[in-house]
Protein backbone atom coordinates (compact mmCIF):
# COMPACT_ATOMS: atom_id res chain seq x y z
CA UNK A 1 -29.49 -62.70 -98.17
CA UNK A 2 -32.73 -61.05 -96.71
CA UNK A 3 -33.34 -60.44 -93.18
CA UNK A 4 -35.71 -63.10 -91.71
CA UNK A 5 -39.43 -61.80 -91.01
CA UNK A 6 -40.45 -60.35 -87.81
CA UNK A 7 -43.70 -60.76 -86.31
CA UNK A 8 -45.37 -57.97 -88.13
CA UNK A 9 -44.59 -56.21 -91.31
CA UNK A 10 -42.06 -53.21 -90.48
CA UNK A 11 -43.16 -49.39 -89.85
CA UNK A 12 -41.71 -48.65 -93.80
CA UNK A 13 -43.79 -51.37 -95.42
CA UNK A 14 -45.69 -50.95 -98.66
CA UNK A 15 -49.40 -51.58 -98.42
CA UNK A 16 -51.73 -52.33 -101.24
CA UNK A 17 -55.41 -52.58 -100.47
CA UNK A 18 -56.62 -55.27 -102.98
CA UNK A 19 -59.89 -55.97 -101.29
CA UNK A 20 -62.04 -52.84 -101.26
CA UNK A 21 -62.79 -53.05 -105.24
CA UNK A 22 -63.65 -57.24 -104.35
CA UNK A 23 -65.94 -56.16 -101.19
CA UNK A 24 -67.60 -53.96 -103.51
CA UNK A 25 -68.50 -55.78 -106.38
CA UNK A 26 -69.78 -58.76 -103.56
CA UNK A 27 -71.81 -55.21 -101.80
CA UNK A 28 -73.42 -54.83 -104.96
CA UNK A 29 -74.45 -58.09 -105.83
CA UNK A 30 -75.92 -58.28 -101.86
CA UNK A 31 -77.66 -55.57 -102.42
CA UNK A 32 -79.13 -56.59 -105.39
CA UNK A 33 -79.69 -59.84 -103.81
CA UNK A 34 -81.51 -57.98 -100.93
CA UNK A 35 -83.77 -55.63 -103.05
CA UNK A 36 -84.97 -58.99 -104.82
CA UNK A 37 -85.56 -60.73 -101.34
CA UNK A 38 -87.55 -57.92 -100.49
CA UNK A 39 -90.06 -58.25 -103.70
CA UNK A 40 -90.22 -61.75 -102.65
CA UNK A 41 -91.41 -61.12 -99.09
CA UNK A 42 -94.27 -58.45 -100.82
CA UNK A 43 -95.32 -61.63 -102.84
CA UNK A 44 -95.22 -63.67 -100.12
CA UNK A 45 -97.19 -61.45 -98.38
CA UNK A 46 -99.67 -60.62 -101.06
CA UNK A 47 -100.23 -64.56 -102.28
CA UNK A 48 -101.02 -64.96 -98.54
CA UNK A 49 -103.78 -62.48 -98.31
CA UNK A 50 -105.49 -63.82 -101.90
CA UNK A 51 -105.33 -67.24 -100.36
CA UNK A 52 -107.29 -66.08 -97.36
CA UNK A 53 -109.86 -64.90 -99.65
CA UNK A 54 -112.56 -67.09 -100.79
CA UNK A 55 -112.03 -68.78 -103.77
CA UNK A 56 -108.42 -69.32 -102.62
CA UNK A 57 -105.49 -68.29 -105.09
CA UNK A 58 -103.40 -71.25 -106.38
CA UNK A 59 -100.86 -72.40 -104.30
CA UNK A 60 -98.06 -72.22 -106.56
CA UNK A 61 -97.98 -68.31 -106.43
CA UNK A 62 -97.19 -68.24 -102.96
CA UNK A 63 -94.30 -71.46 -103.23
CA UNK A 64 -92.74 -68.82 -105.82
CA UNK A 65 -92.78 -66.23 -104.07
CA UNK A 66 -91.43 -67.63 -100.50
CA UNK A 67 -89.08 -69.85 -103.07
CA UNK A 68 -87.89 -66.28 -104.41
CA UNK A 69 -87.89 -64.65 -101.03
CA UNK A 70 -85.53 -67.55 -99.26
CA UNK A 71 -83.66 -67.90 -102.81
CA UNK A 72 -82.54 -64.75 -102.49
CA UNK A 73 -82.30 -63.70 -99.05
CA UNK A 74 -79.52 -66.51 -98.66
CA UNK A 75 -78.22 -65.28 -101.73
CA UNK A 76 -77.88 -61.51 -100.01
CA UNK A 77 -76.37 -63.30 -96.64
CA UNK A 78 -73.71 -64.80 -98.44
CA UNK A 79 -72.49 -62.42 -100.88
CA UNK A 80 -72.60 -59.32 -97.64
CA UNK A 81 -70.45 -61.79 -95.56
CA UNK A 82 -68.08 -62.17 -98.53
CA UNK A 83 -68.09 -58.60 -98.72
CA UNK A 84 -67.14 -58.15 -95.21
CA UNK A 85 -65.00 -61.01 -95.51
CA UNK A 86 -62.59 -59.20 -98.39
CA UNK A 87 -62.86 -55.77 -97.12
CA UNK A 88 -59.47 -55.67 -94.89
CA UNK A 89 -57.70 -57.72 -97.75
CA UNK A 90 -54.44 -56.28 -98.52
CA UNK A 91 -50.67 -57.23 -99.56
CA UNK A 92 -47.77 -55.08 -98.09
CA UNK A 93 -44.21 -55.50 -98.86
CA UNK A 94 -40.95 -54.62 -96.69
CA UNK A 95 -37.63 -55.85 -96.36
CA UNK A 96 -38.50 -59.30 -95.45
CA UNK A 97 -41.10 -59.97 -97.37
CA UNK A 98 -44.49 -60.20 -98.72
CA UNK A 99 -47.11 -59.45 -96.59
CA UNK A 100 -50.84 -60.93 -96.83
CA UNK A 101 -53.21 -59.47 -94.27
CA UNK A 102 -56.81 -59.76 -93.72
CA UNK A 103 -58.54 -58.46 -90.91
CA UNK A 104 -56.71 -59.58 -88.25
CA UNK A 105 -54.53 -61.87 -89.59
CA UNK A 106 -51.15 -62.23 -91.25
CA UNK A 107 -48.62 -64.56 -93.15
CA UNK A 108 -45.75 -63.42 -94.61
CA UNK A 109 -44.05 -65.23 -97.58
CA UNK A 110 -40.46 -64.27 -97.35
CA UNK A 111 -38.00 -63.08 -99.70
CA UNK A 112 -35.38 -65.81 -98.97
CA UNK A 113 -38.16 -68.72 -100.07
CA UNK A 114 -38.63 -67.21 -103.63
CA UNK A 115 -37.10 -68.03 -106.32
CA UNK A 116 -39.29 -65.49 -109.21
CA UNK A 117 -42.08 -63.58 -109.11
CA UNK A 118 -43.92 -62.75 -112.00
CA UNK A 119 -47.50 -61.12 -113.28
CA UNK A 120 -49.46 -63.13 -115.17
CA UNK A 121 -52.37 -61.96 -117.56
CA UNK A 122 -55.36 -63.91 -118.06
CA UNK A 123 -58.59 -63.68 -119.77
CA UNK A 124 -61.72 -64.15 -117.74
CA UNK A 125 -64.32 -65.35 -120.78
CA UNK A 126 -61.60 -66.12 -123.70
CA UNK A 127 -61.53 -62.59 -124.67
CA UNK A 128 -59.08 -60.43 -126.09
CA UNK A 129 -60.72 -57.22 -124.30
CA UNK A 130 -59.58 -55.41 -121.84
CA UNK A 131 -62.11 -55.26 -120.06
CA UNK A 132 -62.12 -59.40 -119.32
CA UNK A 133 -58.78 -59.25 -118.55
CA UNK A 134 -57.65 -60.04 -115.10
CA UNK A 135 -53.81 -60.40 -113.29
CA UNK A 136 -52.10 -61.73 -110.79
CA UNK A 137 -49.17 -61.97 -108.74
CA UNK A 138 -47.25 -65.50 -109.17
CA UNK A 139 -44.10 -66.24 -106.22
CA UNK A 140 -42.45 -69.21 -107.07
CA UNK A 141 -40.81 -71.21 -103.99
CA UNK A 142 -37.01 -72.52 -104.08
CA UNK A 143 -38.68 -75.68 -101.72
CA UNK A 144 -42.02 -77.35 -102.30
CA UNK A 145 -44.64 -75.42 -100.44
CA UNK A 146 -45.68 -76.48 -97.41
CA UNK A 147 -49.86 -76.43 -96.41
CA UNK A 148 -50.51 -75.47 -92.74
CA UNK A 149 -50.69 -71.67 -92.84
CA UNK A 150 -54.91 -70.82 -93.36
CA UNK A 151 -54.61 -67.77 -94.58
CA UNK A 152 -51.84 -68.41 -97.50
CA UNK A 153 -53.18 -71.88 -98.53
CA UNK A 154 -55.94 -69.88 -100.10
CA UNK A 155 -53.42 -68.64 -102.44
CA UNK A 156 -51.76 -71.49 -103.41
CA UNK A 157 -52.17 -72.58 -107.10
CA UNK A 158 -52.29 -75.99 -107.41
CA UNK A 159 -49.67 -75.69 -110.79
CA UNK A 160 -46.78 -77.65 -111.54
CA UNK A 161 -44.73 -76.46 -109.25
CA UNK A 162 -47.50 -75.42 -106.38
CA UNK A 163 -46.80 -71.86 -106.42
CA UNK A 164 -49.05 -68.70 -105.10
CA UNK A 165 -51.17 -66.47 -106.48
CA UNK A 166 -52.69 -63.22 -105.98
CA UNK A 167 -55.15 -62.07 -108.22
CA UNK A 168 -55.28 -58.23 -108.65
CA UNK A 169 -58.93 -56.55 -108.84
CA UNK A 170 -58.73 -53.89 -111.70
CA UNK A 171 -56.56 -50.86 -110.78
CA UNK A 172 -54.73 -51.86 -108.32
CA UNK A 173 -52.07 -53.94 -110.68
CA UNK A 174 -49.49 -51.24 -111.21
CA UNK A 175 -49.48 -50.44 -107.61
CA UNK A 176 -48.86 -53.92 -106.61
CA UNK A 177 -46.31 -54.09 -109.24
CA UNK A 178 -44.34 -51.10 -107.98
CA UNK A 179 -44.38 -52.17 -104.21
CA UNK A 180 -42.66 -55.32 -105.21
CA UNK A 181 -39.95 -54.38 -108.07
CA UNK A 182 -39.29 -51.66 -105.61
CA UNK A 183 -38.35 -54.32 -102.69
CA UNK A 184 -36.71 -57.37 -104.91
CA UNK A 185 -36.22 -56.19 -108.54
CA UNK A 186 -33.60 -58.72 -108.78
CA UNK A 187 -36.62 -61.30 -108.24
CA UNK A 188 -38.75 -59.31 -110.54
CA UNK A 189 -39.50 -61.64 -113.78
CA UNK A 190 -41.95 -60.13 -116.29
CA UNK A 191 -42.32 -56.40 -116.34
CA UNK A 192 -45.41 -55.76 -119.31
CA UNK A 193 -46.16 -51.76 -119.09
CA UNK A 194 -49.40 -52.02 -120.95
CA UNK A 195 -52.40 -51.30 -118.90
């Protein structure tokens, strides 16, 4: 019915960058992170210099401190590599597929395996704002999935049936939604227009 996927998405592909707005938010909690490291090392610093002084300062100040400065320095590491990590993240469609790259590398989940795809809502905290509100791409398989692929298992809901999932950072929904219908409509399950 579809062609079968080449080794790369085609020159006319759709792309959707969905991990700048992720990078971001993990940027800003790094940097946050950082600034907080930072204050730790001053205390660290500081608690070192009163307990050089005679009648030492208490010990506990400077376990704090280095506690605070290790604490969050970590913290920093791990959020700016997650960052980095999600930058390149992105979801292209063509005539074969759907594409999932990051940095450099690829898996393609083709046409011919689906059986629906739909976009499901869900609340983050219970909520019935929009602003807690989250979505996703679901692409249900004709075949049980099979694990092997690195990049795509990270997608895979564990549902009954296994299916995958791509969440959608805010904004970049109706994009997504457009680059698909436009490919498969006849796949296309659930269309809600409300933003």
């Amino acid at each position: 019915m579809y062609p079968a996927p080449a080794s790369t998405p085609s020159p006319d592909a759709t792309p959707v960058p969905i991990g700048r707005r992720i990078a971001c938010r993990w940027a800003c909690f790094g940097a946050a992170s950082a600034a907080l490291a930072v204050l730790g090392a001053v205390l660290t610093v500081l608690a070192a210099v009163d307990m050089a002084r005679p009648g030492r300062g208490p010990f506990m100040s400077f376990g704090r401190s280095a506690f605070l400065l290790l604490f969050c320095g970590t913290l920093a590491f791990v959020c700016l590599r997650m960052a980095e990590r999600h930058r390149h993240l992105a979801i292209s469609t063509d005539f074969a597929g759907l594409w999932i790259t990051e940095r450099d590398a690829g898996a393609v989940i083709a046409w011919n395996d689906v059986a629906a795809i739909g976009l499901h809502e869900y609340a983050l905290t219970g909520s019935s704002s929009r602003f807690f509100k989250s979505w996703s791409i679901e692409l249900r398989l004709h075949e049980p999935l099979e694990p092997g692929d690195p990049l795509l298992d990270s997608f895979v809901l564990p549902a009954d049936p296994p299916r995958y999932m791509i969440r959608l950072p805010h904004g970049t929904r109706i994009d997504a939604m457009a680059a698909v219908r436009a490919r498969v409509p006849e796949l296309w399950q659930e269309a809600p227009d409300a933003d």
